[in-house]
C-alpha atoms as a PDB file:
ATOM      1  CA  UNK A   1      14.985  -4.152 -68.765  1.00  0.00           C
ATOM      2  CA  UNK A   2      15.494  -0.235 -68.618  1.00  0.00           C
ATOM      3  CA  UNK A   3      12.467   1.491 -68.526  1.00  0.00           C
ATOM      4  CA  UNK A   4      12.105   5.282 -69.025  1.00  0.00           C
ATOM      5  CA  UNK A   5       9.188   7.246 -67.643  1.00  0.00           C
ATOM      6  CA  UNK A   6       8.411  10.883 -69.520  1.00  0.00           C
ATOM      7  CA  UNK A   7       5.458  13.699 -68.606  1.00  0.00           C
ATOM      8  CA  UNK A   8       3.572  14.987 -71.518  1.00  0.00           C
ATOM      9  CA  UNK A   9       4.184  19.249 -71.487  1.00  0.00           C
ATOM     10  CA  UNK A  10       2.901  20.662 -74.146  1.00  0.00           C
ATOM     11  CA  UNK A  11       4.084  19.197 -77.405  1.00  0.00           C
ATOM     12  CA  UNK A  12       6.724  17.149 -76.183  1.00  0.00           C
ATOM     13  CA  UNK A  13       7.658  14.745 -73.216  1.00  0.00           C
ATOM     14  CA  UNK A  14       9.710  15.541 -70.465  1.00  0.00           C
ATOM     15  CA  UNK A  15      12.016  12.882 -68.323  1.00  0.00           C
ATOM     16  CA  UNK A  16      10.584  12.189 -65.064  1.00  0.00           C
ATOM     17  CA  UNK A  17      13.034   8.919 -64.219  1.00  0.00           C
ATOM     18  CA  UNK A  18      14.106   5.726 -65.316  1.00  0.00           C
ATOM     19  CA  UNK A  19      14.754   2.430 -63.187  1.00  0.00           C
ATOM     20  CA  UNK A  20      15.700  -1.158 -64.048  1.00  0.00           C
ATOM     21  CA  UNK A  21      13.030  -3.947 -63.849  1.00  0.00           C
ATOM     22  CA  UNK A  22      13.753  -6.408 -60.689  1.00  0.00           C
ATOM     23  CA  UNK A  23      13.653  -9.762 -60.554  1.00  0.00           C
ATOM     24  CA  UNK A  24       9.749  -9.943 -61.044  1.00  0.00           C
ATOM     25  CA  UNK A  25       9.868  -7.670 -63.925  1.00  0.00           C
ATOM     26  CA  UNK A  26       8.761  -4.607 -61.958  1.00  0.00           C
ATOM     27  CA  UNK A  27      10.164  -0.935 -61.395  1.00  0.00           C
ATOM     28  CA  UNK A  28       9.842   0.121 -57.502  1.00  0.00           C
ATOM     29  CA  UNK A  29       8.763   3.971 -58.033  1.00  0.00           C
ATOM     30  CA  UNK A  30       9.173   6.741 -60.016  1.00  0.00           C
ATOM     31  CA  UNK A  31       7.778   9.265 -56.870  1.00  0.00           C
ATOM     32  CA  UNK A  32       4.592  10.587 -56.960  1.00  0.00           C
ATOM     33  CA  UNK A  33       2.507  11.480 -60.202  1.00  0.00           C
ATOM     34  CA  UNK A  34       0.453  14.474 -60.561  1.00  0.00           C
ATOM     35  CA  UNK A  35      -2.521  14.530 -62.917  1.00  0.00           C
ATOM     36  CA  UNK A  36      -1.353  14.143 -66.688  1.00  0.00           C
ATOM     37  CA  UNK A  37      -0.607  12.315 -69.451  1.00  0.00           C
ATOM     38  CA  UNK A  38       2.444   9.560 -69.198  1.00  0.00           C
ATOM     39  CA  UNK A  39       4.484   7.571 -71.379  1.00  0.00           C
ATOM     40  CA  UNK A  40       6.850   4.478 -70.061  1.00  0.00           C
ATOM     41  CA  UNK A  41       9.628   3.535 -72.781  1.00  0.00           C
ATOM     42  CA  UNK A  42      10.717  -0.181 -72.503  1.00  0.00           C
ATOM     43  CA  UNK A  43      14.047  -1.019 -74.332  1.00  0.00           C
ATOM     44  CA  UNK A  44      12.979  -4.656 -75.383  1.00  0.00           C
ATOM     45  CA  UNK A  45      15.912  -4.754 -77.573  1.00  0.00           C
ATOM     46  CA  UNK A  46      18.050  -5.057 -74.712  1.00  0.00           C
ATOM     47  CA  UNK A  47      16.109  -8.280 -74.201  1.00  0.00           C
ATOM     48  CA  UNK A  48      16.834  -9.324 -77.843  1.00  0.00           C
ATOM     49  CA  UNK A  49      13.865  -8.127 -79.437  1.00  0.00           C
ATOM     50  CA  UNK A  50      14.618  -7.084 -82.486  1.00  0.00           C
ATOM     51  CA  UNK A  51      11.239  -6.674 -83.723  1.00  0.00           C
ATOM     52  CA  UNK A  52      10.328  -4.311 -81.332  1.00  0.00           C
ATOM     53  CA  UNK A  53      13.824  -2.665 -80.121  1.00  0.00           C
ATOM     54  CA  UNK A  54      11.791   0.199 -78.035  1.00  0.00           C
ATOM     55  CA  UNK A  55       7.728   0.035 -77.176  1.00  0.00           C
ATOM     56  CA  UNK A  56       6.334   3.540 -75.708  1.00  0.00           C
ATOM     57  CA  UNK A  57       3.249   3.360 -73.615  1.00  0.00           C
ATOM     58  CA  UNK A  58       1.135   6.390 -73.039  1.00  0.00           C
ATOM     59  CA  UNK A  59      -1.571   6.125 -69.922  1.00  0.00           C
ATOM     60  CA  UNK A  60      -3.401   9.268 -68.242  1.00  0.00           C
ATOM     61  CA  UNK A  61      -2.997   9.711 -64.748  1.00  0.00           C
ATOM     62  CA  UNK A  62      -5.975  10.581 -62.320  1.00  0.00           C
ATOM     63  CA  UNK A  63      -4.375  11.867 -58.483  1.00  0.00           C
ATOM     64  CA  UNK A  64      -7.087  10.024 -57.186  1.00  0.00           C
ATOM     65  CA  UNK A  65      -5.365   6.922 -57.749  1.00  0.00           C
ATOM     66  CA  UNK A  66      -1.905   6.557 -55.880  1.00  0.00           C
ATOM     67  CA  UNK A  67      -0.819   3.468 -56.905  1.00  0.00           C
ATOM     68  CA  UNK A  68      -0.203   2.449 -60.833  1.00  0.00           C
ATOM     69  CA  UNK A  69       0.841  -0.951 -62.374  1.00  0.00           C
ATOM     70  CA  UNK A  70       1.714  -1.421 -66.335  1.00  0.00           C
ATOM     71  CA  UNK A  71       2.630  -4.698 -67.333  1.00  0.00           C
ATOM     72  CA  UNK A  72       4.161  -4.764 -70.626  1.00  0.00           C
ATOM     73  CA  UNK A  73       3.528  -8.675 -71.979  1.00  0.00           C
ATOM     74  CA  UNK A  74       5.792  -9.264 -75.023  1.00  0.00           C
ATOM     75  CA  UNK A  75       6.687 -11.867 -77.336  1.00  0.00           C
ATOM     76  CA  UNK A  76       9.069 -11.972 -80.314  1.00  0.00           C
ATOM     77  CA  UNK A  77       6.217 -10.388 -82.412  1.00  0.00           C
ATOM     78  CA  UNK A  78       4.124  -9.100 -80.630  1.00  0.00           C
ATOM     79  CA  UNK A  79       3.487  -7.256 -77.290  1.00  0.00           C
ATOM     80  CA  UNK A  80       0.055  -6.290 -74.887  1.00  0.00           C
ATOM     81  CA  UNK A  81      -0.327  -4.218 -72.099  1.00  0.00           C
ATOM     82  CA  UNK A  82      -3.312  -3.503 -69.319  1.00  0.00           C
ATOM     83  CA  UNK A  83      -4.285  -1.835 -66.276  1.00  0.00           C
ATOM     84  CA  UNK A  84      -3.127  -4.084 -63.550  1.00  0.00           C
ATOM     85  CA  UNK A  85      -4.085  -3.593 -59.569  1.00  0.00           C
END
């Protein structure tokens, strides 16, 4: 699945990078984050979700933490997300 990952600046969102889940449904990197608000864009429709074609999460970044995990759990009508370690 192609996932997009933007940086809030001012009122709008700026690209930072994009990457291709792997075979455990995970993006390597996107590089280091400074402090700020985020938003990953999953193209579920890709995945043949028509429901929910696109799904935008928005999380805050803290530098303290240098490691950040996402998951995006979806089903054909529905979809969760969390925190993850």
């Amino acid at each position: 699945m192609r996932v997009h990952l933007s940086k809030s600046v001012g009122d709008s969102w700026e690209p930072v990078g994009e990457g291709i889940t792997d075979g455990d449904g995970r993006v390597g990197e996107f590089g280091g984050l400074a402090s700020g608000r985020y938003r990953l864009g999953f193209e579920t429709g890709e995945w043949g979700n028509d429901f929910y074609p696109f799904i935008h999460i928005v999380f805050a970044v803290d530098e303290s933490r240098d490691h950040y995990h996402i998951p995006l759990l979806l089903s054909p009508f529905g979809y969760t997300t969390y925190r993850g370690s």
